[in-house]
N, C-alpha and C. Protein backbone atom coordinates (compact mmCIF):
# COMPACT_ATOMS: atom_id res chain seq x y z
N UNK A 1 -7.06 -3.38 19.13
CA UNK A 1 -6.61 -4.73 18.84
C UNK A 1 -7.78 -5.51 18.29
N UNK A 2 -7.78 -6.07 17.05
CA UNK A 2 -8.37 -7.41 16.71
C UNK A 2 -7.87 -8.59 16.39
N UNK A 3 -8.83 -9.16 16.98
CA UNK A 3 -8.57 -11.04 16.95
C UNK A 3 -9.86 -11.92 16.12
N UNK A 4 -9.10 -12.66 15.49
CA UNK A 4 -10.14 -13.42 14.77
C UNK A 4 -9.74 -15.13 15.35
N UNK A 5 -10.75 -15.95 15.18
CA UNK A 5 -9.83 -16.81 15.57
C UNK A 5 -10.71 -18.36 14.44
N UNK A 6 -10.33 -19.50 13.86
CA UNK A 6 -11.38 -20.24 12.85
C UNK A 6 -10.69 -21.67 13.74
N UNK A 7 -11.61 -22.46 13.87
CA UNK A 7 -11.16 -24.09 14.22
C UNK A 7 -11.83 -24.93 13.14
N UNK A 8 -10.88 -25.87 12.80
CA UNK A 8 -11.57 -26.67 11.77
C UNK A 8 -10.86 -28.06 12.33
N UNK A 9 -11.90 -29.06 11.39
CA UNK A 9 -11.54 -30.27 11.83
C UNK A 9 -9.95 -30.91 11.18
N UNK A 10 -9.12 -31.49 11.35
CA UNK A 10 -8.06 -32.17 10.41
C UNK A 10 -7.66 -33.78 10.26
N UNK A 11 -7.90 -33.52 9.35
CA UNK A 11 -8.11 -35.33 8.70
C UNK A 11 -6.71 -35.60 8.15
N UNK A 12 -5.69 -35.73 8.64
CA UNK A 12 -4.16 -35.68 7.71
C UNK A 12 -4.71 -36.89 7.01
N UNK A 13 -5.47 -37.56 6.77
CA UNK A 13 -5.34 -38.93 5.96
C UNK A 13 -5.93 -38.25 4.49
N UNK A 14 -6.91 -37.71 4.93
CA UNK A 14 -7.51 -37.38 3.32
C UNK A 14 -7.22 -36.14 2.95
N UNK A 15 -6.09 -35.38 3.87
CA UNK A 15 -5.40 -34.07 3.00
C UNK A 15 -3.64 -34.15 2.98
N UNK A 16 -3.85 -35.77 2.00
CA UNK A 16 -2.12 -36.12 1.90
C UNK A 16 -1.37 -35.52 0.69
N UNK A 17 -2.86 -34.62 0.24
CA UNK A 17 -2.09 -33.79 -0.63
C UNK A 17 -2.67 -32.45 -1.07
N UNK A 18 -2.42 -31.34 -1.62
CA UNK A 18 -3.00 -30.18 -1.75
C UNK A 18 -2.81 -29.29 0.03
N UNK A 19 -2.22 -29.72 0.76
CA UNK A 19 -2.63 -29.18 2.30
C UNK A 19 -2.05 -27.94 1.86
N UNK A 20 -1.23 -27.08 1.07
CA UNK A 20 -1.16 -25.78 0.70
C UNK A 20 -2.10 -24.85 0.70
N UNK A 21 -2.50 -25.44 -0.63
CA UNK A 21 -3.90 -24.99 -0.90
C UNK A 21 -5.15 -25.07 0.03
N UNK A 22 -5.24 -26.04 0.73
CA UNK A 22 -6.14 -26.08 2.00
C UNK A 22 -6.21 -24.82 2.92
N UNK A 23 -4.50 -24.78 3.23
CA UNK A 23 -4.39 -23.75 4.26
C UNK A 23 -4.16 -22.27 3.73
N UNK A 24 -4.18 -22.35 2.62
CA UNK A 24 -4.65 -20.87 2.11
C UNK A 24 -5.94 -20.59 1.98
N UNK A 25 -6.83 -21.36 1.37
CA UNK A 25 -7.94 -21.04 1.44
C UNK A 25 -8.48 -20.53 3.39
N UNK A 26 -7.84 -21.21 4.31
CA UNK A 26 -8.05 -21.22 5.42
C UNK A 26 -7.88 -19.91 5.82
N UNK A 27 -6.60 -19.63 5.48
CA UNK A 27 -5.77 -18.48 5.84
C UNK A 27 -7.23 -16.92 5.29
N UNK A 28 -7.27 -17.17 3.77
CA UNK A 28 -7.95 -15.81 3.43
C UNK A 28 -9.58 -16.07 3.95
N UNK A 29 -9.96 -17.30 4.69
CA UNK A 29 -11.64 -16.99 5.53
C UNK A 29 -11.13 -16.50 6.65
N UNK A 30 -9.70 -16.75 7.04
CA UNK A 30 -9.78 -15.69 8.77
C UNK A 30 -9.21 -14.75 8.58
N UNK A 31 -9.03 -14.14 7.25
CA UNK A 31 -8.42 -12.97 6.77
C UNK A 31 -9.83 -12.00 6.79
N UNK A 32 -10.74 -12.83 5.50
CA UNK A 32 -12.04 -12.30 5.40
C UNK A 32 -12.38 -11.96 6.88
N UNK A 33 -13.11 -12.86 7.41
CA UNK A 33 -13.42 -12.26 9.15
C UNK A 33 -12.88 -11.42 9.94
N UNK A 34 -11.57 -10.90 9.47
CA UNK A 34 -11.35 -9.82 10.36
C UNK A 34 -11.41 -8.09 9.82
N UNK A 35 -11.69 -8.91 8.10
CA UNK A 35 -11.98 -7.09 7.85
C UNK A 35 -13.83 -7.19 8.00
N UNK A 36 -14.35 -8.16 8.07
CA UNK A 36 -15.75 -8.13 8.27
C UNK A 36 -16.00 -7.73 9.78
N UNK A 37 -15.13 -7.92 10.68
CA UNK A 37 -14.96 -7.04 12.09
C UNK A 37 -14.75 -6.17 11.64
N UNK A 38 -14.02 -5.20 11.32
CA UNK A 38 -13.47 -3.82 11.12
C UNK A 38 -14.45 -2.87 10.23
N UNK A 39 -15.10 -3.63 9.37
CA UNK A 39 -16.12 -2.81 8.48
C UNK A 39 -16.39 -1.56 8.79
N UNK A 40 -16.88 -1.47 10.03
CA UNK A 40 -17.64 -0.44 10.15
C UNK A 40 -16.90 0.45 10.68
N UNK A 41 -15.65 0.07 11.17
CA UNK A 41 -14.88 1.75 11.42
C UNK A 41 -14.20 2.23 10.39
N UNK A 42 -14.38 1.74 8.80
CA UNK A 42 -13.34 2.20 7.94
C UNK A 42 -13.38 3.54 7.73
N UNK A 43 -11.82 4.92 7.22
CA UNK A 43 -11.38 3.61 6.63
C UNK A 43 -10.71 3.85 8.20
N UNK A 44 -9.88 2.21 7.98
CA UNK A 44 -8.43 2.19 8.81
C UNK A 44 -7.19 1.29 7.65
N UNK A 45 -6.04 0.76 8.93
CA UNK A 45 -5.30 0.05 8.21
C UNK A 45 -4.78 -1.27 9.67
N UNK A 46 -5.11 -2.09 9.24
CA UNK A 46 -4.69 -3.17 10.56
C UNK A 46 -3.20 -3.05 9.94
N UNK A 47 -2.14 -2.87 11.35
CA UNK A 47 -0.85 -3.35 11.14
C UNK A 47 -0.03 -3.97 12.25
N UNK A 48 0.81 -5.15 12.11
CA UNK A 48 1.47 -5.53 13.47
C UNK A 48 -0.03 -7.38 12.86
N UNK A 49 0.05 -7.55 12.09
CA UNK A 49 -0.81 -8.83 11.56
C UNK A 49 -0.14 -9.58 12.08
N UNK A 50 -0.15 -10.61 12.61
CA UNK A 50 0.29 -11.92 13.54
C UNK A 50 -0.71 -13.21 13.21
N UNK A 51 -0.31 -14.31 12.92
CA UNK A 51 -0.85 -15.14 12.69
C UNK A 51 -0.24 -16.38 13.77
N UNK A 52 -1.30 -17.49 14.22
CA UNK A 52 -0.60 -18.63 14.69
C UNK A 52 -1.23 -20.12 14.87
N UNK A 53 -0.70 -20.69 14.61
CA UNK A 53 -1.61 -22.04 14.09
C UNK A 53 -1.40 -23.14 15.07
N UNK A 54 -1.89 -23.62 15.95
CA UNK A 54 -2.30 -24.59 16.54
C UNK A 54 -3.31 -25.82 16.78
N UNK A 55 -2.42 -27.02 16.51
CA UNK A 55 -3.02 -28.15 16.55
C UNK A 55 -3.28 -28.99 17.60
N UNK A 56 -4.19 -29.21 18.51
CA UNK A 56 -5.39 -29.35 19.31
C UNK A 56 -5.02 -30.82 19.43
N UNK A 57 -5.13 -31.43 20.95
CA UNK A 57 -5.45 -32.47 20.99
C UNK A 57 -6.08 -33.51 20.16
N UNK A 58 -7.33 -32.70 19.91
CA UNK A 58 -8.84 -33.59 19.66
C UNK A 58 -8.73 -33.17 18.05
N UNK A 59 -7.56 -33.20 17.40
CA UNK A 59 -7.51 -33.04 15.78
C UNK A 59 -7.85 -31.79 15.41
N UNK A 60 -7.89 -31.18 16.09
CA UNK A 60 -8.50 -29.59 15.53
C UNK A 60 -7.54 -28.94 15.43
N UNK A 61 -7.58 -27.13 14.03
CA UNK A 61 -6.87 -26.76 14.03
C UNK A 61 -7.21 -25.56 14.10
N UNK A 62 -6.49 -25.07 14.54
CA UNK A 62 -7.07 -23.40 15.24
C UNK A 62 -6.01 -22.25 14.72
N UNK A 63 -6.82 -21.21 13.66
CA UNK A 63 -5.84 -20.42 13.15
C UNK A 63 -6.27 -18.77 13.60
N UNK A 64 -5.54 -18.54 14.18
CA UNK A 64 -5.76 -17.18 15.29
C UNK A 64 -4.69 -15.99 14.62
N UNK A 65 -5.67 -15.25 14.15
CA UNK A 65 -4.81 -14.10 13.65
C UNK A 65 -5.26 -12.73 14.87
N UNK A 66 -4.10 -11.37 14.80
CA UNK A 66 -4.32 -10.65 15.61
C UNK A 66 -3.46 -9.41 14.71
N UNK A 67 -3.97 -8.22 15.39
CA UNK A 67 -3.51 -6.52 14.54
C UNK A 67 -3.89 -5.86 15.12
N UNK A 68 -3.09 -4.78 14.81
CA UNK A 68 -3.97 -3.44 15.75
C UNK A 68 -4.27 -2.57 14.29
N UNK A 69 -5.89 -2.40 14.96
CA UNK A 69 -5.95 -1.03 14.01
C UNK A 69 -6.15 0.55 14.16
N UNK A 70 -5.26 0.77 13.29
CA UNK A 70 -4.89 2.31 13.08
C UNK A 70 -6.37 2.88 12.43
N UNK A 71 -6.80 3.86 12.92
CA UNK A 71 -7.48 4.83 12.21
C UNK A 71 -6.90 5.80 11.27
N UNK A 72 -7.93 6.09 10.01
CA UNK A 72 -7.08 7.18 8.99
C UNK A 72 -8.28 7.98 8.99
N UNK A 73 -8.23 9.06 9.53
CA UNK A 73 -9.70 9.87 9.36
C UNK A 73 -8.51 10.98 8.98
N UNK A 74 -9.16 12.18 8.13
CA UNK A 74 -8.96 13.41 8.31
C UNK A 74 -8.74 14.45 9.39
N UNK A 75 -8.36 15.45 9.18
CA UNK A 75 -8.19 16.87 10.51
C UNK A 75 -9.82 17.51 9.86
N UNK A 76 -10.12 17.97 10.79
CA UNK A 76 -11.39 19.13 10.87
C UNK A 76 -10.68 20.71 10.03
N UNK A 77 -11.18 20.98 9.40
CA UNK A 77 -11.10 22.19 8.81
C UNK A 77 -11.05 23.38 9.49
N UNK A 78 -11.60 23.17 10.76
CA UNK A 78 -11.13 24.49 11.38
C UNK A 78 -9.67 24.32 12.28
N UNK A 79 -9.48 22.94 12.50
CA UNK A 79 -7.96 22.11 13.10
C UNK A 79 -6.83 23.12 12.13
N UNK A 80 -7.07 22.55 11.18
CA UNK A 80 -6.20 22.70 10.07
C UNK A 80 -5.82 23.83 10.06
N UNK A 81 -7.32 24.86 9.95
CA UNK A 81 -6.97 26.09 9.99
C UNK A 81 -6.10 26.82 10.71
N UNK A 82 -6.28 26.16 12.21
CA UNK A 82 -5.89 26.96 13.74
C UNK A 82 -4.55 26.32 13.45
N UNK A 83 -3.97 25.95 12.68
CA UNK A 83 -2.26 25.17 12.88
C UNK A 83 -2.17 26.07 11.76
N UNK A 84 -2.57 26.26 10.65
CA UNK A 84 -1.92 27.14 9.52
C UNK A 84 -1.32 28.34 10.25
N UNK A 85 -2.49 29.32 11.27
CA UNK A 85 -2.30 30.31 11.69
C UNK A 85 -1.44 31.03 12.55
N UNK A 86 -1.37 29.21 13.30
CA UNK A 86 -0.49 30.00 14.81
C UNK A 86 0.79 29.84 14.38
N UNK A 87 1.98 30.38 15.30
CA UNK A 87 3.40 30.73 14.74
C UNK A 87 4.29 28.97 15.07
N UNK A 88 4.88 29.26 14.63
CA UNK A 88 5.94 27.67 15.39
C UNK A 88 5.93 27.50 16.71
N UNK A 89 6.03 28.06 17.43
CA UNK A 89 6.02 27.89 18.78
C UNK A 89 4.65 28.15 19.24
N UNK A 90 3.67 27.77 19.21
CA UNK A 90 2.39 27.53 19.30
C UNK A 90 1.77 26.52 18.47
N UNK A 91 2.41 25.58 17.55
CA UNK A 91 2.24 24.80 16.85
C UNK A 91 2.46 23.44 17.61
N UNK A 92 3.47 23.60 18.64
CA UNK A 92 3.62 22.57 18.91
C UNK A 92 2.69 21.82 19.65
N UNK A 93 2.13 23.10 20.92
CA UNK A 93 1.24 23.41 21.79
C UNK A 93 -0.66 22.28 20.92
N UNK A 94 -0.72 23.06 19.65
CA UNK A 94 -1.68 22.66 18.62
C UNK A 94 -1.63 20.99 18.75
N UNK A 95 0.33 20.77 17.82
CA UNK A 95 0.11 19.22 17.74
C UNK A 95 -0.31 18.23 19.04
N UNK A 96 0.52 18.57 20.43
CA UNK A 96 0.37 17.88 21.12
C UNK A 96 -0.85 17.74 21.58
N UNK A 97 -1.84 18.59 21.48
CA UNK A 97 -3.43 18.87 21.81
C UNK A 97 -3.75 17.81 21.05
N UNK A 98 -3.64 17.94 19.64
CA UNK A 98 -3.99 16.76 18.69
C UNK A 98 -3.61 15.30 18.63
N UNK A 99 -2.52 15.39 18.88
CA UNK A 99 -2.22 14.37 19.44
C UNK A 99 -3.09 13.39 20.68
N UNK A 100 -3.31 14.29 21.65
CA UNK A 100 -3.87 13.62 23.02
C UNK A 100 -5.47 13.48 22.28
N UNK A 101 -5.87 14.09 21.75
CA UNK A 101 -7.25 13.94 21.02
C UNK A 101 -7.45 12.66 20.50
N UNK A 102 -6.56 12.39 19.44
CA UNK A 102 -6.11 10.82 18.92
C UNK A 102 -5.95 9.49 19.71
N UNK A 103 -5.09 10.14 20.81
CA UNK A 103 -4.75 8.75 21.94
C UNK A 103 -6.36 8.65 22.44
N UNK A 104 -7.39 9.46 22.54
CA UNK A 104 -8.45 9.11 23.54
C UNK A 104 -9.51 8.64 22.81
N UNK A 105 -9.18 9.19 21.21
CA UNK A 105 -10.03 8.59 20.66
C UNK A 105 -10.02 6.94 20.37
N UNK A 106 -8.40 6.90 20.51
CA UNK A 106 -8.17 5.47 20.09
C UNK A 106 -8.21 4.56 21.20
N UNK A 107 -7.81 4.93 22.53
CA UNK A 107 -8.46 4.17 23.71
C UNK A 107 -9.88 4.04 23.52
N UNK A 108 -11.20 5.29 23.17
CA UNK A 108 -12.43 4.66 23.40
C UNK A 108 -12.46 3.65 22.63
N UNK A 109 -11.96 3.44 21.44
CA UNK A 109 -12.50 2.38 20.17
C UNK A 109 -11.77 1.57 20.55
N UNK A 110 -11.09 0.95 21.73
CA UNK A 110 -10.43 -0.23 22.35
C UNK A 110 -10.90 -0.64 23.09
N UNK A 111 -11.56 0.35 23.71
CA UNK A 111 -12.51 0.12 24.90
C UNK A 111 -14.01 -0.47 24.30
N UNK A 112 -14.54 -0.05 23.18
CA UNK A 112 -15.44 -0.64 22.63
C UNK A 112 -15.69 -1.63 22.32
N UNK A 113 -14.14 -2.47 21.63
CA UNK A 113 -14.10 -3.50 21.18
C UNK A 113 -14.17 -4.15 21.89
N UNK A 114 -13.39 -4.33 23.11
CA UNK A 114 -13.38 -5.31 23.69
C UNK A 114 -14.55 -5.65 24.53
């Protein structure tokens, strides 16, 4: 899971017009910040993007985006190999191995983040 989160000040008096454009520009700096989190595990693909905008007592506006990211790495060449080889009914045995490999890898890098 990542979370980004930006607070800015809001002046409705002097953004009585363009506030579109305001909040897009807003939108793609807490867009930017969350692949500048992710950098370094690429590649991946964030999906399940959630956005939510809240306006603050004290005039502030707080735009909190959230995703989970998926890893896209490759199989190991000898993985690959050992699934070409074995029969169907030992394949499955293979995927589910691979499978549980994936879930633990993707718990540690959850566990990291947070």
């Amino acid at each position: 899971l990542v979370m980004s989160m930006l607070r800015v000040k809001w002046n409705p008096t002097s953004r009585a017009t363009r506030s579109n454009h305001y909040f897009s520009s807003l939108f793609q700096e807490l867009f930017a910040k969350i692949c500048a989190d992710v950098q370094h595990m690429v590649p991946v693909s964030i999906c399940g993007l959630r956005t939510q905008v809240n306006i603050t007592p004290d005039d502030m506006i707080e735009l909190i985006c959230m995703g989970k990211i998926v890893l896209e790495r490759r199989l190991d060449n000898d993985v690959t190999n050992q699934i070409e080889n074995e029969s169907d009914t030992d394949s499955s045995d293979v995927e589910q191995r691979l499978r549980y490999d994936e879930d633990s890898a993707q718990r540690k890098l959850l566990e990291d983040t947070q």
